[in-house]
C-alpha atoms as a PDB file:
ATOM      1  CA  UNK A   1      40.090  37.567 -25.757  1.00  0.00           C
ATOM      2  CA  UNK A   2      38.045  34.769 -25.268  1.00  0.00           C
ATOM      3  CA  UNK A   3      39.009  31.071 -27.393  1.00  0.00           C
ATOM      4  CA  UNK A   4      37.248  28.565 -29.074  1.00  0.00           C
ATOM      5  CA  UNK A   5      38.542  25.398 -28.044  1.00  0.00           C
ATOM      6  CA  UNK A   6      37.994  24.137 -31.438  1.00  0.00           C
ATOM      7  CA  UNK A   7      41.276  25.042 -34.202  1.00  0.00           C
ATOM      8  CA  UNK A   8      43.767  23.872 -36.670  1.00  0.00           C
ATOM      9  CA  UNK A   9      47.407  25.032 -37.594  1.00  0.00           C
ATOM     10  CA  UNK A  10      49.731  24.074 -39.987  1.00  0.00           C
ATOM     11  CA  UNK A  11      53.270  24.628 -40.216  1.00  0.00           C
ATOM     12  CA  UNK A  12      56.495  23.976 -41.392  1.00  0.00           C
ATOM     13  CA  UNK A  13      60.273  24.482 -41.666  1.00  0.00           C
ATOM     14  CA  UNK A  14      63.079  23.525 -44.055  1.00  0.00           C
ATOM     15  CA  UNK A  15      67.082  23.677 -43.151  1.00  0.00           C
ATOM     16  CA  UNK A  16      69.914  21.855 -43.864  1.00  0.00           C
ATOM     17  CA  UNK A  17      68.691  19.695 -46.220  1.00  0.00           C
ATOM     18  CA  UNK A  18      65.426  18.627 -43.690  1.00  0.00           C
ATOM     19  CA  UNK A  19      61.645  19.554 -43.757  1.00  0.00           C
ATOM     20  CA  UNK A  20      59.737  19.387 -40.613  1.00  0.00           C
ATOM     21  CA  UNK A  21      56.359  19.598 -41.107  1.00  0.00           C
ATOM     22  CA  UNK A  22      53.688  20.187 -37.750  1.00  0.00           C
ATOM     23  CA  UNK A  23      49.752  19.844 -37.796  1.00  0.00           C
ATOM     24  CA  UNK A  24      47.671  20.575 -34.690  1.00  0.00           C
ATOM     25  CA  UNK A  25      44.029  19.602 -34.301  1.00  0.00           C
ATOM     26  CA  UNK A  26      42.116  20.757 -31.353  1.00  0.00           C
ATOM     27  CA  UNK A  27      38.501  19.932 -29.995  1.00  0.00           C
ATOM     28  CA  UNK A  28      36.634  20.288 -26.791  1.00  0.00           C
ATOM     29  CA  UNK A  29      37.678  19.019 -23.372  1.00  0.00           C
ATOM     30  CA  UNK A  30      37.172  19.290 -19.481  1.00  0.00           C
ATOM     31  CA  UNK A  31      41.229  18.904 -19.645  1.00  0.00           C
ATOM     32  CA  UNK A  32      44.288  19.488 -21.593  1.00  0.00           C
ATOM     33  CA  UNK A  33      45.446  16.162 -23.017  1.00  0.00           C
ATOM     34  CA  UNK A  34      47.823  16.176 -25.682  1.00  0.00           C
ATOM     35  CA  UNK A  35      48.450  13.718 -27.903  1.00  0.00           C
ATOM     36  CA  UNK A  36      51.786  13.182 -30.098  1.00  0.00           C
ATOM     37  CA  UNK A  37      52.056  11.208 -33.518  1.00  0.00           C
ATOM     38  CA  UNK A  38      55.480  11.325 -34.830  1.00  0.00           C
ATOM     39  CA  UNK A  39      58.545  10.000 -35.442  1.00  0.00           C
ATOM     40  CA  UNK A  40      60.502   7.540 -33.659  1.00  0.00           C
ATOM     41  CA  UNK A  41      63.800   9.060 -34.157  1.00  0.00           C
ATOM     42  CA  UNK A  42      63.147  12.353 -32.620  1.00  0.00           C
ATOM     43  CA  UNK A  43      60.454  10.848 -30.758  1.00  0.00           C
ATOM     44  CA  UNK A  44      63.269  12.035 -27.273  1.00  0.00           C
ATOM     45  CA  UNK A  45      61.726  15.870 -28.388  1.00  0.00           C
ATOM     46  CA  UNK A  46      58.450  14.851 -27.202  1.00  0.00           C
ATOM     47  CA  UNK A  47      58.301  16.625 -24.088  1.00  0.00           C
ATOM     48  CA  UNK A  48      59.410  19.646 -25.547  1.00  0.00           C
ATOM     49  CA  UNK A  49      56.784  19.733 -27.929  1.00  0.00           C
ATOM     50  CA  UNK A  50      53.966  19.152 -24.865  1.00  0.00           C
ATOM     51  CA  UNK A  51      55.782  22.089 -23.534  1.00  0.00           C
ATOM     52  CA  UNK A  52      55.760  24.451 -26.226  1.00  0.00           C
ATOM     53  CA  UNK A  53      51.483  23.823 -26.655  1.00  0.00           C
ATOM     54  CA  UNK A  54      51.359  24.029 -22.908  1.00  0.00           C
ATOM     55  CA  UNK A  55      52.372  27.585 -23.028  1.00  0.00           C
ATOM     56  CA  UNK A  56      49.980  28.606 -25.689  1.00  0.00           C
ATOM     57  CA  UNK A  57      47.158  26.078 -24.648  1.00  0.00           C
ATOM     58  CA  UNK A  58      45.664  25.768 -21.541  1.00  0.00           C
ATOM     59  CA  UNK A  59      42.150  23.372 -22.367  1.00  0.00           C
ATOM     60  CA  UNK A  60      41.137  20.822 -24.719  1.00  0.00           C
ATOM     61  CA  UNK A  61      41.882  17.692 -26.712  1.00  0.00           C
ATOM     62  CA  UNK A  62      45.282  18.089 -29.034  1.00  0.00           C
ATOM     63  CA  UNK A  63      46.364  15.966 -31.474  1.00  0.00           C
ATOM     64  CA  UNK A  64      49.835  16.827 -32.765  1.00  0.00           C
ATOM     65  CA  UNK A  65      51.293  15.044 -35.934  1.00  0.00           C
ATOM     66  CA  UNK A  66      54.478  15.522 -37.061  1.00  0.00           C
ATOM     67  CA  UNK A  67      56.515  14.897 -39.980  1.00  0.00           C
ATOM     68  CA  UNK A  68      60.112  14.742 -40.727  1.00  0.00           C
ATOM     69  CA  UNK A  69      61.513  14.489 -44.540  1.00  0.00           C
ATOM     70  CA  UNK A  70      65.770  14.318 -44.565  1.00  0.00           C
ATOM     71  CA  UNK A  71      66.460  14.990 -48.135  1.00  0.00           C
ATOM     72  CA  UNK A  72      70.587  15.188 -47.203  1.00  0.00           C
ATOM     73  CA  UNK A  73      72.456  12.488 -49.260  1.00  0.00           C
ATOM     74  CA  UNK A  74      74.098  11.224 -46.352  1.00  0.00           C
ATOM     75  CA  UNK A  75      70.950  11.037 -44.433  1.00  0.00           C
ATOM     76  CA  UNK A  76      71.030   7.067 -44.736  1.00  0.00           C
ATOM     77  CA  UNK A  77      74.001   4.393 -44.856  1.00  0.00           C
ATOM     78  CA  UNK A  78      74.724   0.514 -46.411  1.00  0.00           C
ATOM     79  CA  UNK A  79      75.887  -1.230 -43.567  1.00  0.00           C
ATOM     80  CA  UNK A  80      77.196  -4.973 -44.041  1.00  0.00           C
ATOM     81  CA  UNK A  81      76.239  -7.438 -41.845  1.00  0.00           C
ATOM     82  CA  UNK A  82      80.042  -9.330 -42.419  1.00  0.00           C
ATOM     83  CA  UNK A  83      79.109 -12.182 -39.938  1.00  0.00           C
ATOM     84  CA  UNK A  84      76.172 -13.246 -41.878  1.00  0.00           C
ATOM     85  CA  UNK A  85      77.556 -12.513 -45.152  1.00  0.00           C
ATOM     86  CA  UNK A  86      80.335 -15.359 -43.881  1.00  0.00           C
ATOM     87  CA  UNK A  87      77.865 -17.823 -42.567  1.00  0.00           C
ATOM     88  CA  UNK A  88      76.183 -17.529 -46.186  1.00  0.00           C
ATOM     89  CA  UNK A  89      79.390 -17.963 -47.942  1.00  0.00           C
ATOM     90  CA  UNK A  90      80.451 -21.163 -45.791  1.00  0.00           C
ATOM     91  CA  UNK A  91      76.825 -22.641 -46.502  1.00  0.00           C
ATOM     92  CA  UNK A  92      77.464 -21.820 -50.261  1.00  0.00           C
ATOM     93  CA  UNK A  93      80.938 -23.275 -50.489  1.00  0.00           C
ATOM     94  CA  UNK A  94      79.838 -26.108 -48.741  1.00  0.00           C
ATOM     95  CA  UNK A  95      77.012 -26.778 -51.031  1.00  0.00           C
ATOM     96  CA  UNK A  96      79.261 -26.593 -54.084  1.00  0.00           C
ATOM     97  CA  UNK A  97      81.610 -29.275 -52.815  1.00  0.00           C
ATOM     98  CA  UNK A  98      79.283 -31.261 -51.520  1.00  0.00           C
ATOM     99  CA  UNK A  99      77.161 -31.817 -54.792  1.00  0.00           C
ATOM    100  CA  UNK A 100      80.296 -30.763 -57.617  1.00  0.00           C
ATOM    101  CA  UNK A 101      78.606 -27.695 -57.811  1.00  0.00           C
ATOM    102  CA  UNK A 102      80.680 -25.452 -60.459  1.00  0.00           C
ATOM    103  CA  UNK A 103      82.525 -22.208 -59.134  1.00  0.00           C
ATOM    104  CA  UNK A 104      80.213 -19.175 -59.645  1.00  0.00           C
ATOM    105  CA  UNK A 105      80.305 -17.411 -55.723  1.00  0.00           C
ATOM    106  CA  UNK A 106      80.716 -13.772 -56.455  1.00  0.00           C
ATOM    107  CA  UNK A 107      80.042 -10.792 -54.366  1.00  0.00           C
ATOM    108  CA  UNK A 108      77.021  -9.464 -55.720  1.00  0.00           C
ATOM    109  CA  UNK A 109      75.389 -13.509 -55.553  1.00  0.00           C
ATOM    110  CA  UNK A 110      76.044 -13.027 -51.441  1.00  0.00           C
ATOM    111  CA  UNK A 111      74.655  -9.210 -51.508  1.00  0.00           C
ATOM    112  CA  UNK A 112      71.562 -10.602 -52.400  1.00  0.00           C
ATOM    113  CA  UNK A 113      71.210 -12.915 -48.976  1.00  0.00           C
ATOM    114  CA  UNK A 114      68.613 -11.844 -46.604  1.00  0.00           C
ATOM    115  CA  UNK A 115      70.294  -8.909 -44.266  1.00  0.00           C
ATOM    116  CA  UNK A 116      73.484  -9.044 -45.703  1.00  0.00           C
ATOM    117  CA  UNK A 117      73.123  -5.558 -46.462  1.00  0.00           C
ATOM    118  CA  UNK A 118      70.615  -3.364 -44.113  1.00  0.00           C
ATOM    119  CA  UNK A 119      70.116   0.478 -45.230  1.00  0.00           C
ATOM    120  CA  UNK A 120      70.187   2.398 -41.694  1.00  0.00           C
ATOM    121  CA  UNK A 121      69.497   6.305 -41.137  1.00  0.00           C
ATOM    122  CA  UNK A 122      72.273   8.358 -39.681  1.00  0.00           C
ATOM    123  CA  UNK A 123      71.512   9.488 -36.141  1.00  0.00           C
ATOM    124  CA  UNK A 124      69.783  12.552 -35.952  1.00  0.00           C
ATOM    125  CA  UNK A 125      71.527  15.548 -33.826  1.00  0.00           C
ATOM    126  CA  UNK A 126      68.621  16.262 -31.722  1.00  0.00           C
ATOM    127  CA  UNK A 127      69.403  19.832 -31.226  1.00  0.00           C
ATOM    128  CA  UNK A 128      69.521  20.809 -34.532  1.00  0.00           C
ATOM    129  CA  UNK A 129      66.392  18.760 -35.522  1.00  0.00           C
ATOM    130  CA  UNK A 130      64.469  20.625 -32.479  1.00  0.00           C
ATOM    131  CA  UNK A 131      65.593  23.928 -33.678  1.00  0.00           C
ATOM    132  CA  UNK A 132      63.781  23.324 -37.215  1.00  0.00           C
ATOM    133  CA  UNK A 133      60.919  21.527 -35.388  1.00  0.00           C
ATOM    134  CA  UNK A 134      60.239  24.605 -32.792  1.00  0.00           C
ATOM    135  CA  UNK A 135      59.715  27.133 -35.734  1.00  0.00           C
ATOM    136  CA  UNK A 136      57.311  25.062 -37.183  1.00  0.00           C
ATOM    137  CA  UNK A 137      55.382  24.352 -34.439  1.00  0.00           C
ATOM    138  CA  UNK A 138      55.510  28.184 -33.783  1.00  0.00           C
ATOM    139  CA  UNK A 139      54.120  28.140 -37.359  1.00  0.00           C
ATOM    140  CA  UNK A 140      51.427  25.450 -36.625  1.00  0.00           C
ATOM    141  CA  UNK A 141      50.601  27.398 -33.122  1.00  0.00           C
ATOM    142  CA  UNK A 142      50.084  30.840 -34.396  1.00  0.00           C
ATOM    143  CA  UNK A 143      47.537  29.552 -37.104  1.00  0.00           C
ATOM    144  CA  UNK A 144      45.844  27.351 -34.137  1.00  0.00           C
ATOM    145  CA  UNK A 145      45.353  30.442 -31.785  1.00  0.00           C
ATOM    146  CA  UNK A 146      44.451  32.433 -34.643  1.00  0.00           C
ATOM    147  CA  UNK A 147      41.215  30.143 -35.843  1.00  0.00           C
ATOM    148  CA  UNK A 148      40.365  30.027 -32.057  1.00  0.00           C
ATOM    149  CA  UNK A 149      40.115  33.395 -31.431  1.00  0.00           C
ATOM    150  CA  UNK A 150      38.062  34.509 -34.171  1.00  0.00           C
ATOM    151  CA  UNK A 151      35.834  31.250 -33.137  1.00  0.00           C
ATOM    152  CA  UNK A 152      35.785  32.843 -29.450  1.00  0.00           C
ATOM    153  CA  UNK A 153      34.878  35.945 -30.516  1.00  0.00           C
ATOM    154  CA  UNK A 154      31.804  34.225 -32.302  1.00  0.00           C
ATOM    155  CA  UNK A 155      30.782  32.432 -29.308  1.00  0.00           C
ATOM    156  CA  UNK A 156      31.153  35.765 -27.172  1.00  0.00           C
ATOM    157  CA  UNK A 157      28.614  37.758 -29.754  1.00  0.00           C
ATOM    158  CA  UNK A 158      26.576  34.965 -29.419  1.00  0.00           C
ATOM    159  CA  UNK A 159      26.781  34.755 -25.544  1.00  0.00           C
ATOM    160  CA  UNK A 160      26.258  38.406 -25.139  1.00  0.00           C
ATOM    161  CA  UNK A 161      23.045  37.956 -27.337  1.00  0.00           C
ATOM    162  CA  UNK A 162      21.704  35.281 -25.524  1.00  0.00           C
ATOM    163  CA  UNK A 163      22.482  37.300 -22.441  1.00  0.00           C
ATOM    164  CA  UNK A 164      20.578  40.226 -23.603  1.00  0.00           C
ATOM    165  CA  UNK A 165      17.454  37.885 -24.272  1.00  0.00           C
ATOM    166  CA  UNK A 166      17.640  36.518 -20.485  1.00  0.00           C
ATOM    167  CA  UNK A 167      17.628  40.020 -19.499  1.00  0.00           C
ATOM    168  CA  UNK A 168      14.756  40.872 -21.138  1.00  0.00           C
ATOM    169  CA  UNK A 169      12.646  38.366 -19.700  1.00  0.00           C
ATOM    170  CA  UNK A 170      13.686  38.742 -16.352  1.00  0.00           C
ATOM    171  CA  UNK A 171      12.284  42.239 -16.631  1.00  0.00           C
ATOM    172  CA  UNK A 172       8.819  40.794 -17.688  1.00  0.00           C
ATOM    173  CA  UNK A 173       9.458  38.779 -14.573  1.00  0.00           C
ATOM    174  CA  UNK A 174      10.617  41.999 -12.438  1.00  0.00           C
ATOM    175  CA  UNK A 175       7.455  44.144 -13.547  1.00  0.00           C
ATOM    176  CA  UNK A 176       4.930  40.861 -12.921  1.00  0.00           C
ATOM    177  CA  UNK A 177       5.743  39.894  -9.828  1.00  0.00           C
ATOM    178  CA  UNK A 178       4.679  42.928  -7.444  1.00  0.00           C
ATOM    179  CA  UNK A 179       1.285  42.366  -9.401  1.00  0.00           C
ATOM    180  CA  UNK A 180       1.108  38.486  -8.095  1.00  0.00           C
ATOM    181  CA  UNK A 181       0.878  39.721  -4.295  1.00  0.00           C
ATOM    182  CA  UNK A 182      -2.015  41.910  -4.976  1.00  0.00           C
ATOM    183  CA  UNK A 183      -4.179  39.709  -6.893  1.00  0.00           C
ATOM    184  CA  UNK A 184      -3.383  37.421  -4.110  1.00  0.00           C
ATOM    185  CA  UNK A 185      -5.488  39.775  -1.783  1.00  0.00           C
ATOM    186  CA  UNK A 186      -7.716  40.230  -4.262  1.00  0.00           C
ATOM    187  CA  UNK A 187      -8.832  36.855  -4.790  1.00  0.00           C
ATOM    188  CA  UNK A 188      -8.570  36.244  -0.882  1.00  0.00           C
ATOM    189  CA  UNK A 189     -10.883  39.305   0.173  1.00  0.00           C
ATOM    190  CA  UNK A 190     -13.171  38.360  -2.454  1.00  0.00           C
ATOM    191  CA  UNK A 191     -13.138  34.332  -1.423  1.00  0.00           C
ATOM    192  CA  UNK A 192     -13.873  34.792   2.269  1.00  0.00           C
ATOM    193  CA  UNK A 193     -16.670  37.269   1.082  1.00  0.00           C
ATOM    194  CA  UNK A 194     -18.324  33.904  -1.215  1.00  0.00           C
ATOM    195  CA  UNK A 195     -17.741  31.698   1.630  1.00  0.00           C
ATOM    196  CA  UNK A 196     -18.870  34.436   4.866  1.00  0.00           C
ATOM    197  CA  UNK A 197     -21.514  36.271   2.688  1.00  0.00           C
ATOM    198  CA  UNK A 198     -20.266  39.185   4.554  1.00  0.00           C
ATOM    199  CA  UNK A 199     -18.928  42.504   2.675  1.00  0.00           C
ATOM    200  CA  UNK A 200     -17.239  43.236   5.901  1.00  0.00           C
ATOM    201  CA  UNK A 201     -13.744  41.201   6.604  1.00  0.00           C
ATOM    202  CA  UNK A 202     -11.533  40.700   8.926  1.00  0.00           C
ATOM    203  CA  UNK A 203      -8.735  43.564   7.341  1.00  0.00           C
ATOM    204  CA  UNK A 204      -6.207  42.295   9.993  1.00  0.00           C
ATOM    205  CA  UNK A 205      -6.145  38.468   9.717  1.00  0.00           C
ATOM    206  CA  UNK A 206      -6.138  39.432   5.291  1.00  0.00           C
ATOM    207  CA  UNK A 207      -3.062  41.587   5.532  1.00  0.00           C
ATOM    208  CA  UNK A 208      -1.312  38.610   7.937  1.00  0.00           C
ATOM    209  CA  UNK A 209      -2.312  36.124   5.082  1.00  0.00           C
ATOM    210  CA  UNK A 210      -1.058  38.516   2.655  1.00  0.00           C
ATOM    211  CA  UNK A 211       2.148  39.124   3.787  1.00  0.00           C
ATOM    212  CA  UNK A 212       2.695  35.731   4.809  1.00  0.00           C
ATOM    213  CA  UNK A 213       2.012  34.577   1.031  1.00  0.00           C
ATOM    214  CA  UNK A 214       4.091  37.635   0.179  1.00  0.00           C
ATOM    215  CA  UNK A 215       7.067  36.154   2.309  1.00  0.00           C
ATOM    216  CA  UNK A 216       7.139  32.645   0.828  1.00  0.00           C
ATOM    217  CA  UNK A 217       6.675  34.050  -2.831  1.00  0.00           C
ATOM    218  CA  UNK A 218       9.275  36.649  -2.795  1.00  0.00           C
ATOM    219  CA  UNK A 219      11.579  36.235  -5.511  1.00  0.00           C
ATOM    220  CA  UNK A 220      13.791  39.365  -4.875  1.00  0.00           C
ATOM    221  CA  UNK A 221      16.687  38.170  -3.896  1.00  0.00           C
ATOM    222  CA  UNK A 222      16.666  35.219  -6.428  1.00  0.00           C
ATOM    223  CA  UNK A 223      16.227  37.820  -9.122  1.00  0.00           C
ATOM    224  CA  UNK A 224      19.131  40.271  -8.065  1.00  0.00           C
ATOM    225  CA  UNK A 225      21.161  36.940  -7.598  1.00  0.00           C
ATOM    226  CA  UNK A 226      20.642  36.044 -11.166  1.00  0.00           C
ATOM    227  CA  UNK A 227      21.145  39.895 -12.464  1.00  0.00           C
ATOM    228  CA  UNK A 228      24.530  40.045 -10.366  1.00  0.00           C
ATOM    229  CA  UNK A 229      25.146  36.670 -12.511  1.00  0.00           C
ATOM    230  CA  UNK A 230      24.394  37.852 -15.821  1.00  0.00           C
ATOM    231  CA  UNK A 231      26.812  40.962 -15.362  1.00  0.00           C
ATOM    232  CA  UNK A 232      29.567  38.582 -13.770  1.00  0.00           C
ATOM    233  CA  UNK A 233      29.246  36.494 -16.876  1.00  0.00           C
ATOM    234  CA  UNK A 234      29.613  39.236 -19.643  1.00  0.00           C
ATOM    235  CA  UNK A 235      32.945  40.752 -17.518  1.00  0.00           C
ATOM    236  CA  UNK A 236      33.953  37.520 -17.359  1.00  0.00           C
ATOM    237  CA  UNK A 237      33.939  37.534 -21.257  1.00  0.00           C
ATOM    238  CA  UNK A 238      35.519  40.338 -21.545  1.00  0.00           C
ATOM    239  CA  UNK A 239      39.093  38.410 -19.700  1.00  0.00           C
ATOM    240  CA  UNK A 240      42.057  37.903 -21.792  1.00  0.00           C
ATOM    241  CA  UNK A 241      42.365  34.748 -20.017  1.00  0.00           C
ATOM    242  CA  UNK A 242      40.666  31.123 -20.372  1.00  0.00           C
ATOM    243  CA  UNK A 243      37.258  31.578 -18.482  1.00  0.00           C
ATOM    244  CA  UNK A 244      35.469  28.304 -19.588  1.00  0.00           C
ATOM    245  CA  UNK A 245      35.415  26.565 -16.229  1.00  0.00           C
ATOM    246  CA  UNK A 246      34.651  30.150 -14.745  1.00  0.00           C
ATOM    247  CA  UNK A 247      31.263  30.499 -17.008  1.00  0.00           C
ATOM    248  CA  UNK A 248      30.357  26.784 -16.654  1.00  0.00           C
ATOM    249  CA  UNK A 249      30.501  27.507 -12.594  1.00  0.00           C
ATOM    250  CA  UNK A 250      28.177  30.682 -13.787  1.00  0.00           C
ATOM    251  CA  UNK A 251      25.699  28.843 -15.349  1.00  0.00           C
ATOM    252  CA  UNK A 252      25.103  26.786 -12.850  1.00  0.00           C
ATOM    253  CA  UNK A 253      24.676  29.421 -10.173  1.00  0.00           C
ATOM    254  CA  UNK A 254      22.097  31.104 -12.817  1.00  0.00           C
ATOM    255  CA  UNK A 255      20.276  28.318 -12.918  1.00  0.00           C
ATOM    256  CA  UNK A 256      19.887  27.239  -9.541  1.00  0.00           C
ATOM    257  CA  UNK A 257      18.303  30.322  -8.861  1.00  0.00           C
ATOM    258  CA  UNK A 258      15.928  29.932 -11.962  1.00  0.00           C
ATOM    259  CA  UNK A 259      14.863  26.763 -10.377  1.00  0.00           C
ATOM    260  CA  UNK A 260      13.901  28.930  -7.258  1.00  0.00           C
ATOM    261  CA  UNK A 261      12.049  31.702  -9.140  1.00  0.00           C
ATOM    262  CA  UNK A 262       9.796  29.573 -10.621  1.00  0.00           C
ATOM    263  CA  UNK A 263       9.226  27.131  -7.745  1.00  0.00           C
ATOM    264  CA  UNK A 264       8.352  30.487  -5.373  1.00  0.00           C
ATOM    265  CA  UNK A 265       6.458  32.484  -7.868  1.00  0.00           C
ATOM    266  CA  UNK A 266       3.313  30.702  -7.468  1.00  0.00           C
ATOM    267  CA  UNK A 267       2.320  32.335 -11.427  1.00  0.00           C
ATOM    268  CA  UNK A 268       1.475  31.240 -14.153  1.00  0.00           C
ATOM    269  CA  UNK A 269       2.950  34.110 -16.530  1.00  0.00           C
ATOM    270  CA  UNK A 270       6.549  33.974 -14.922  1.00  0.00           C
ATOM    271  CA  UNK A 271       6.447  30.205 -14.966  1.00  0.00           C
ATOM    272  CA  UNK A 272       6.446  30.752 -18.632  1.00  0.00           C
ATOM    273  CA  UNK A 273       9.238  32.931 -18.484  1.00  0.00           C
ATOM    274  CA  UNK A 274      10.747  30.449 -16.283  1.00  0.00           C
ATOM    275  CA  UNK A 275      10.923  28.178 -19.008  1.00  0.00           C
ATOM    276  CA  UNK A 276      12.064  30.606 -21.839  1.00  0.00           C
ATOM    277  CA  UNK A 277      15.149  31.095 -19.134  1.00  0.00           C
ATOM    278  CA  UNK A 278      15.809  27.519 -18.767  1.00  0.00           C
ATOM    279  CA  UNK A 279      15.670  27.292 -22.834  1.00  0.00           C
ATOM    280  CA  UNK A 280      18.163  29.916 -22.851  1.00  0.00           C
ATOM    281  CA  UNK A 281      20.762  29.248 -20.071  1.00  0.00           C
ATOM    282  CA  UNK A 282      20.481  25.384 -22.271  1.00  0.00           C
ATOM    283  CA  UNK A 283      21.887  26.844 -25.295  1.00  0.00           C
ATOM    284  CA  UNK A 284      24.025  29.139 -23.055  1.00  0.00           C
ATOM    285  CA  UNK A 285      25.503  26.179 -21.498  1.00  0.00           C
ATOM    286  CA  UNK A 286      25.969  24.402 -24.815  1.00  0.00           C
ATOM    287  CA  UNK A 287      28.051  27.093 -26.208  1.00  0.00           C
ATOM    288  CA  UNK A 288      30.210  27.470 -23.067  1.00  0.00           C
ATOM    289  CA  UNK A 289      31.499  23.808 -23.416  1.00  0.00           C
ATOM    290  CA  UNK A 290      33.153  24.964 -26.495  1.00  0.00           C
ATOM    291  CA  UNK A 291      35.733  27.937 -24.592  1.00  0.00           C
ATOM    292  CA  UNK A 292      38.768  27.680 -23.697  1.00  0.00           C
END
């Protein structure tokens, strides 16, 4: 099924007394490049995260942002800094004696000294924090793929449709151009007739001129090039694999040999179609920057 490069999921997770929440934002990209926002005490779970997307994502820009909430009581602990805490009381003491200061040092006066007391978080067991974290990403991941499929499938409709136009106007360009040969003749017989004044002509030296115009006008090959294109690109949307690069190397191909038919044709009705082609493949190639 073909993928929009474009998505968002949301997930998240709750055990042991912790919430893990995980948001993943997608655009377009030649590349994958992932990008991680979270935090810095689980920040060692990183790669496993870039793996996890890896497997489900193959293309595009990914932001990742996730969130950790530890409601355990125990999550965080007072820790006393007893070497300051004695450097304060020293300075205290000696400030009392030194100016007759009267005897008030208590506990709580020294608890209120900068870093005497620091509040640190327990160290997080890794494991178990990556075993709440992988189900929501799962989470997060499932709603991603889900928003880019249904967006791929839009973009294939759409392909195919644009497709089906490109067809059609080839076949205006398939019936026309036998025609362009013949009115080549035409318009030579009658030509060297204005400029002989003869109704007799050289049949010979006309059907060499003819068939060397023929030659260096013929867009058959050029045009079953481009239809051997068009039914390589809607088989290639029908892949259950990423086929972005694939249909941007299509395109290209498709309209190289555009270029050709209208360069050769030598007409002014298929240069017109020419550039209702060109129009086309344009939006064609717009669209195509957008799958995975």
């Amino acid at each position: 099924m073909i993928k929009s490069m474009t998505g968002f999921g949301r997930g998240e997770f709750q055990d042991d007394g912790k919430l893990i929440l995980a948001e993943i934002k997608t655009v377009n990209h030649r590349y994958s490049d992932i990008f991680v926002k979270m935090p810095r005490q689980i920040s060692c779970l990183e790669d496993k995260i870039r793996s996890e997307i890896s497997k489900v994502v193959s293309r595009g820009k990914i932001d990742v942002f996730i969130s950790l909430e530890d409601r355990n009581d125990d999550s965080k602990t007072v820790v006393i800094d007893e070497a300051l805490a004695k450097a304060y009381l020293n300075a205290v003491v000696m400030l009392k004696d030194k100016h007759h200061l009267e005897d008030d040092i208590s506990a709580s006066l020294i608890a209120k000294f900068p870093d005497v007391l620091k509040i640190e978080k327990v160290e997080q067991d890794s494991e178990a924090i990556w075993n709440i974290l992988k189900v929501s990403l799962s989470n997060a991941l499932h709603e991603l793929v889900k928003m880019r499929q249904i967006e791929g499938e839009s973009l294939k409709n759409d392909l195919l449709g644009k497709l089906a136009f490109i067809d059609s106007v080839l076949s205006d360009i398939k019936l026309r151009a036998p025609e362009i040969t013949k009115e080549y003749k035409q318009k030579l017989e009658t030509r060297i007739k204005e400029l002989t004044e003869q109704q007799t002509i050289d049949e010979n030296r006309i059907a060499t001129e003819v068939a060397i115009f023929a030659d260096r006008c013929s867009i058959d090959e050029e045009i079953q090039r481009l239809t051997s294109h068009i039914m390589q690109m809607r088989e290639t949307l029908d892949l259950g694999i990423p086929v972005g690069r694939k249909l941007d190397f299509l395109v290209q191909e498709m309209n190289r040999e555009i270029n050709t038919i209208g360069s050769k044709a030598n007409d002014l009705s298929i240069t017109k179609n020419v550039i209702d082609l060109k129009s086309e493949l344009e939006k064609i190639r717009e669209q195509i920057q957008n799958i995975e």
